[in-house]
C-alpha atoms as a PDB file:
ATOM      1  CA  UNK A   1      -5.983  39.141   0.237  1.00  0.00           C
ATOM      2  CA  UNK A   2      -6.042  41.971  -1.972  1.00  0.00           C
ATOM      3  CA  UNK A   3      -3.719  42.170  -5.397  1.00  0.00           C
ATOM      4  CA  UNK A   4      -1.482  44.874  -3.916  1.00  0.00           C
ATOM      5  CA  UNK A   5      -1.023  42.419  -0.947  1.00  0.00           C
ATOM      6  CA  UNK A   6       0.145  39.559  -2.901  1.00  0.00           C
ATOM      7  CA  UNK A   7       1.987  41.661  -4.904  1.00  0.00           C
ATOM      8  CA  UNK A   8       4.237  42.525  -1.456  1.00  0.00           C
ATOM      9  CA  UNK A   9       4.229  39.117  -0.882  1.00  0.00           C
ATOM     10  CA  UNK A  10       5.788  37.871  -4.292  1.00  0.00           C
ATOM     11  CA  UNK A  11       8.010  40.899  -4.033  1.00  0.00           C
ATOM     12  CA  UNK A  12       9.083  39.705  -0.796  1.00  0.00           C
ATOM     13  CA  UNK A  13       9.573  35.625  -1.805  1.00  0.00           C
ATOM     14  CA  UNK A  14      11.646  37.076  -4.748  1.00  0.00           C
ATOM     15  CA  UNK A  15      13.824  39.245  -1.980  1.00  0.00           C
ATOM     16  CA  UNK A  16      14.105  36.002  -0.192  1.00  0.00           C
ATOM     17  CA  UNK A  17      15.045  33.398  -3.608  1.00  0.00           C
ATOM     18  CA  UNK A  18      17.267  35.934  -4.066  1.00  0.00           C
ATOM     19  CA  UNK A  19      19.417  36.496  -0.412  1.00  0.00           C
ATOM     20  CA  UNK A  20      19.345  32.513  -0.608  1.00  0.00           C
ATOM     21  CA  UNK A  21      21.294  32.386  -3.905  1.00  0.00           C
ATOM     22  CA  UNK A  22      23.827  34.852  -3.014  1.00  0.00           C
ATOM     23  CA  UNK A  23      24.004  33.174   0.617  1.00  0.00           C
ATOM     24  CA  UNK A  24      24.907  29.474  -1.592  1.00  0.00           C
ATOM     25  CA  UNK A  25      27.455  32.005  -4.110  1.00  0.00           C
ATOM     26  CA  UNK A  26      29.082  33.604  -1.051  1.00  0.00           C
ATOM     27  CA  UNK A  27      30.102  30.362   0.829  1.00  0.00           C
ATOM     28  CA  UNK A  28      31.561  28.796  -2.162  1.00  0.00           C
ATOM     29  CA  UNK A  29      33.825  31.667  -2.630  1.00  0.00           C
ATOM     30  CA  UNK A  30      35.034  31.586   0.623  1.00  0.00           C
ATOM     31  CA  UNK A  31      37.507  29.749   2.682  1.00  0.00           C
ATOM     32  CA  UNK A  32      37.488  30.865   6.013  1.00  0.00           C
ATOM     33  CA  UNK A  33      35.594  28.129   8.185  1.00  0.00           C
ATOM     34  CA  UNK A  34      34.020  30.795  10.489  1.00  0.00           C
ATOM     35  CA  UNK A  35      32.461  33.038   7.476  1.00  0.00           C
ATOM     36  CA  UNK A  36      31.370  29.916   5.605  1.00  0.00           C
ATOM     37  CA  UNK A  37      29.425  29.091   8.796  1.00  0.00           C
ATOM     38  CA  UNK A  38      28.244  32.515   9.225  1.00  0.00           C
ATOM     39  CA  UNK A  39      26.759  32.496   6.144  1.00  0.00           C
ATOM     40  CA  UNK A  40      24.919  28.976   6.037  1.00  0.00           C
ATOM     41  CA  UNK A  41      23.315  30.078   9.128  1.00  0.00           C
ATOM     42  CA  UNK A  42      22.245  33.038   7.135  1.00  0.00           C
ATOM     43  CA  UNK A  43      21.050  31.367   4.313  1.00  0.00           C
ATOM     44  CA  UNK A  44      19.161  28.718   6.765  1.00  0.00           C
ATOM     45  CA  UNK A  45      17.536  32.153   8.471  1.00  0.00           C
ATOM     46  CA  UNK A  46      16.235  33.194   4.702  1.00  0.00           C
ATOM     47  CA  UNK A  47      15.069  29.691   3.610  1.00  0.00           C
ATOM     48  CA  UNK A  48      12.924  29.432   6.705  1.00  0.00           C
ATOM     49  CA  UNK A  49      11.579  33.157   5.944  1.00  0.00           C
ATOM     50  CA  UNK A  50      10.564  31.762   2.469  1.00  0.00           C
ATOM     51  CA  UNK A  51       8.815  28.716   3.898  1.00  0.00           C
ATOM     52  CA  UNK A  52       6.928  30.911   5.875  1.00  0.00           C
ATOM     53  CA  UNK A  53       5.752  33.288   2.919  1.00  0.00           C
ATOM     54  CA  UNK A  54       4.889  30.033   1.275  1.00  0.00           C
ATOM     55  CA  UNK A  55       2.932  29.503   3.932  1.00  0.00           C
ATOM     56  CA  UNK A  56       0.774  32.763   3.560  1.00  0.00           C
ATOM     57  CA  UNK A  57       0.004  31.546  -0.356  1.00  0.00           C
END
């Protein structure tokens, strides 16, 4: 893999790190059951994007 590759790839892990924490922030601010769901599903979609980055390393 070439430096400008890995580069994307740690820009993109970052991206990810980053939805996840707002995901976890998001939920504990909120109250409605639906949205709180909604949004754990959305922070499961992100964690399994970062696994798969990972993955690439």
């Amino acid at each position: 893999m070439t430096e400008k590759e890995l580069l994307y790839i740690e820009d993109a892990v970052n991206h990810e790190i980053y939805m996840i924490e707002t995901c976890r922030e998001v939920s504990d601010c909120l109250t409605d059951q639906s949205l709180i769901k909604l949004v754990k599903k959305m922070e499961k979609k992100h964690q399994s994007m970062l696994s798969m980055l990972k993955e690439i390393l």
